[in-house]
Each structure stands twice: as C-alpha cells, then as structure tokens.
C-alpha atoms as a PDB file:
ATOM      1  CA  UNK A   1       0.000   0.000   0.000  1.00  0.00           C
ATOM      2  CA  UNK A   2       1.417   3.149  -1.043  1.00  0.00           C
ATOM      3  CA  UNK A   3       0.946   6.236   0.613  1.00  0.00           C
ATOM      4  CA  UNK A   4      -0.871   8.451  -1.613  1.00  0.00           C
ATOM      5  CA  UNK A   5      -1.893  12.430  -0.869  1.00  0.00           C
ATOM      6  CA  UNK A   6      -4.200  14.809  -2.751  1.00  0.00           C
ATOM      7  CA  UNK A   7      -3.665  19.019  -2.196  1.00  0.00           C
ATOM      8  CA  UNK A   8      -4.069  20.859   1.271  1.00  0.00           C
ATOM      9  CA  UNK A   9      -6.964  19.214   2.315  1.00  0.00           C
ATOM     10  CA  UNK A  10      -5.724  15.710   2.063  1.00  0.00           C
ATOM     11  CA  UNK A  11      -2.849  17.001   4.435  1.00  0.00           C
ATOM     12  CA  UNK A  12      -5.116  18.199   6.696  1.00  0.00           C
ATOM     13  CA  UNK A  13      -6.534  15.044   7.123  1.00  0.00           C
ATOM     14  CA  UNK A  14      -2.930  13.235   7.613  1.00  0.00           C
ATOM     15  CA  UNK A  15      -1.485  15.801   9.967  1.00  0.00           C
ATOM     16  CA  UNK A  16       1.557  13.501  11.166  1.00  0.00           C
ATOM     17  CA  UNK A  17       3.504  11.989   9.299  1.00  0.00           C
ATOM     18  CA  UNK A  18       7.420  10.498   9.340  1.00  0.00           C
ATOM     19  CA  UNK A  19       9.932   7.806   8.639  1.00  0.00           C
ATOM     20  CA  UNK A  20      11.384   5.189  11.101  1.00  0.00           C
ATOM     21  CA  UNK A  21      14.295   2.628   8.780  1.00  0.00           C
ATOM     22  CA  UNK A  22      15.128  -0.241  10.931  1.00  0.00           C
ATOM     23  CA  UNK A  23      18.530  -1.426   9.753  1.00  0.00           C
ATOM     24  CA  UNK A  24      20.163  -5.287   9.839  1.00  0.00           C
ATOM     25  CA  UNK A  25      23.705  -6.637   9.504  1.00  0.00           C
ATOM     26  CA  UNK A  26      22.792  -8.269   5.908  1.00  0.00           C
ATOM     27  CA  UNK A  27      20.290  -8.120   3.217  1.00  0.00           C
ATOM     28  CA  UNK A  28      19.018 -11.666   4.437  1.00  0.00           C
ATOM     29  CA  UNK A  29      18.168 -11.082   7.536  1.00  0.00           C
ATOM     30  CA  UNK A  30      15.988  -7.892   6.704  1.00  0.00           C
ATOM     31  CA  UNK A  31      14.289 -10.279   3.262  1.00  0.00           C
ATOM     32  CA  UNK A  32      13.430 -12.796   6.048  1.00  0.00           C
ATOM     33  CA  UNK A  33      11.786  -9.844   8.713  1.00  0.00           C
ATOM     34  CA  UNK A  34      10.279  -8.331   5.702  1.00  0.00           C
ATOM     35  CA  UNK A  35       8.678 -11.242   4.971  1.00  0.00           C
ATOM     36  CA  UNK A  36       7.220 -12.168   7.970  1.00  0.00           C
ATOM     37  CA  UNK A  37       5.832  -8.814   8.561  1.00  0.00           C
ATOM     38  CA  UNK A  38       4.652  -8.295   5.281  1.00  0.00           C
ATOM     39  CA  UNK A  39       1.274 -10.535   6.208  1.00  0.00           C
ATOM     40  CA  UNK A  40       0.145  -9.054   9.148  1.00  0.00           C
ATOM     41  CA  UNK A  41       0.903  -5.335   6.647  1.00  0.00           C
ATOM     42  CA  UNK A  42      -1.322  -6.556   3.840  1.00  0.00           C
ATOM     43  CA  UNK A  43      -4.125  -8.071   6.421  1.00  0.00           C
ATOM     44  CA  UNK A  44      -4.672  -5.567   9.142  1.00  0.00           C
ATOM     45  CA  UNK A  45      -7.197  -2.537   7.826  1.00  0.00           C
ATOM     46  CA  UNK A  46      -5.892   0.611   9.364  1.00  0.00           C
ATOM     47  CA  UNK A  47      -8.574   3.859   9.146  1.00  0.00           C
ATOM     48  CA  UNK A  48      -6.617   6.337  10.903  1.00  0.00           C
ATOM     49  CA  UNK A  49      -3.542   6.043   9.723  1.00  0.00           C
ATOM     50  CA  UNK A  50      -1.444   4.837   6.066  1.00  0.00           C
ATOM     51  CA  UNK A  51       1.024   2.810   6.146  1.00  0.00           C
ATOM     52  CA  UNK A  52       4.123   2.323   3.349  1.00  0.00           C
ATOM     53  CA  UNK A  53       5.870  -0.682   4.360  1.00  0.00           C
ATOM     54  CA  UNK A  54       8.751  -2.059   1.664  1.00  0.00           C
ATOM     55  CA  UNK A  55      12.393  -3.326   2.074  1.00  0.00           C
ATOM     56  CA  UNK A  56      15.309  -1.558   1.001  1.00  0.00           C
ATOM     57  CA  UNK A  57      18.638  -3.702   1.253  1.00  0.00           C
ATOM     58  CA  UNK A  58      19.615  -3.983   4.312  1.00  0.00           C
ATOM     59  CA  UNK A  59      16.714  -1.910   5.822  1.00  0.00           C
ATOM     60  CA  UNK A  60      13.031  -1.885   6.529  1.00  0.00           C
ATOM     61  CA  UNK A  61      11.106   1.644   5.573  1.00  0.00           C
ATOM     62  CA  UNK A  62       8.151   2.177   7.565  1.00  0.00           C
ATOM     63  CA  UNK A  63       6.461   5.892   6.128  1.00  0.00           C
ATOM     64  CA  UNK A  64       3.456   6.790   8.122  1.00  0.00           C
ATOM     65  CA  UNK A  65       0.605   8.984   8.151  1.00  0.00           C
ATOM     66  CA  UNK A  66      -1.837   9.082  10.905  1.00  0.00           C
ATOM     67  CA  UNK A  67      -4.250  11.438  12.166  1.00  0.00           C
ATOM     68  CA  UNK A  68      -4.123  11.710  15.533  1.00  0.00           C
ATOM     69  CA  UNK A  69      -1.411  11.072  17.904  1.00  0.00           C
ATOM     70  CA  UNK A  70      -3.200   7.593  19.217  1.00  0.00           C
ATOM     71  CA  UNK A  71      -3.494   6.837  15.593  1.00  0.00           C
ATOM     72  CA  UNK A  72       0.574   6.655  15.494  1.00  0.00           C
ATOM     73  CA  UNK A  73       1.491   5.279  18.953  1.00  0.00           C
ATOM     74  CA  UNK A  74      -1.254   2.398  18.118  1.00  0.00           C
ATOM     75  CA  UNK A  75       0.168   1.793  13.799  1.00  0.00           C
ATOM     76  CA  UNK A  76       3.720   2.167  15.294  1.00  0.00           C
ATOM     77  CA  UNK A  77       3.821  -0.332  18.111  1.00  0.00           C
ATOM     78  CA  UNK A  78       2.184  -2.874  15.831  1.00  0.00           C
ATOM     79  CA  UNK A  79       4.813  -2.890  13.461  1.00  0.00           C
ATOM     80  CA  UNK A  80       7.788  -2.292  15.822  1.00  0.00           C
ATOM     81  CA  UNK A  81       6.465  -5.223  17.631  1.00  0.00           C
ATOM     82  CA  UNK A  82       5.959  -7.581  14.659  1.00  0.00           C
ATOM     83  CA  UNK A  83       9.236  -6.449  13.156  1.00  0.00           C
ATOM     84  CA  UNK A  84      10.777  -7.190  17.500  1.00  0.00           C
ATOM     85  CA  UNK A  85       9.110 -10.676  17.029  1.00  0.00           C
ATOM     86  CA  UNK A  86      10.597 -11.665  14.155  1.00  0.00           C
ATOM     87  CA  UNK A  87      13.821 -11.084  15.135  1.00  0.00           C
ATOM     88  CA  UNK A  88      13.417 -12.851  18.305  1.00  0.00           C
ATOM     89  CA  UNK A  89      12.478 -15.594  16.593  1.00  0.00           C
ATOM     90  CA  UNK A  90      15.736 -15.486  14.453  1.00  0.00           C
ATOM     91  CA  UNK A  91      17.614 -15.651  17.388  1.00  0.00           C
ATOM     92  CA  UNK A  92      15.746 -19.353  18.853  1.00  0.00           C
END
C-alpha cells in the first residue's frame, strides 16, 4: 500500500507523518523480517492512519501517516512489535 496524498486538504486530514528505517547486519536477515511482517501489513485494515511498508537492502522503511497522535502510537507499536518478534524468533 502506497501512501498516496491529494492538495491541502488531504494534508489536513494526515497531519503527522514520518519515517522510522530499521537497519540489519545483511540483506538476508531484513528479506526474512520483511517477509514475515509483510502478512500481518497486507491483512490488518488501518482507518486512521497509512502505512508504506517495503524493504530496502539492508533496511526496513516504515512511512506513516496518521491522524491523531493515538493513531501513530497504536500503527507504530504494531509494526515495531511484529518487526521485534521476528527477530526474536531469528535468534531461537
């Protein structure tokens, strides 16, 4: 899902918005993260927020827009604690 905006009033809607890039040691170990994020990304219907979620090398972009402040805390801990979960499970 790309994130997609229209003129002013579009922004208006989408008041915060940012970047968080979650770096690994190798391109393999972000694929495999990736991956196993990319489900829950593709099945969970967010209304208050928009979500671009894509691999880039060695990293993980997460781009955001959200409308309120509870909109962010609640689409950021989901995916910082998918993408926390698949690296613990890496590591068994």
């Amino acid at each position: 899902m790309g994130l997609q905006r229209g003129g002013v009033a579009e922004e208006k809607t989408w008041p915060i918005e940012g970047v968080i890039e979650v770096s690994f040691p190798d391109e393999e170990t972000a694929r495999i993260v990736y991956e196993s994020v990319l489900y829950e990304h593709e099945s969970v219907p967010y209304r208050r927020s928009r979500i671009e979620f894509l691999r880039d090398g060695k990293k993980i972009v997460i781009r955001f827009l959200a409308k309120d402040n509870s909109a962010l805390r609640g689409t950021l801990n989901s995916y910082l604690r998918w993408i926390k979960v698949a690296i613990d499970s890496l590591e068994v």
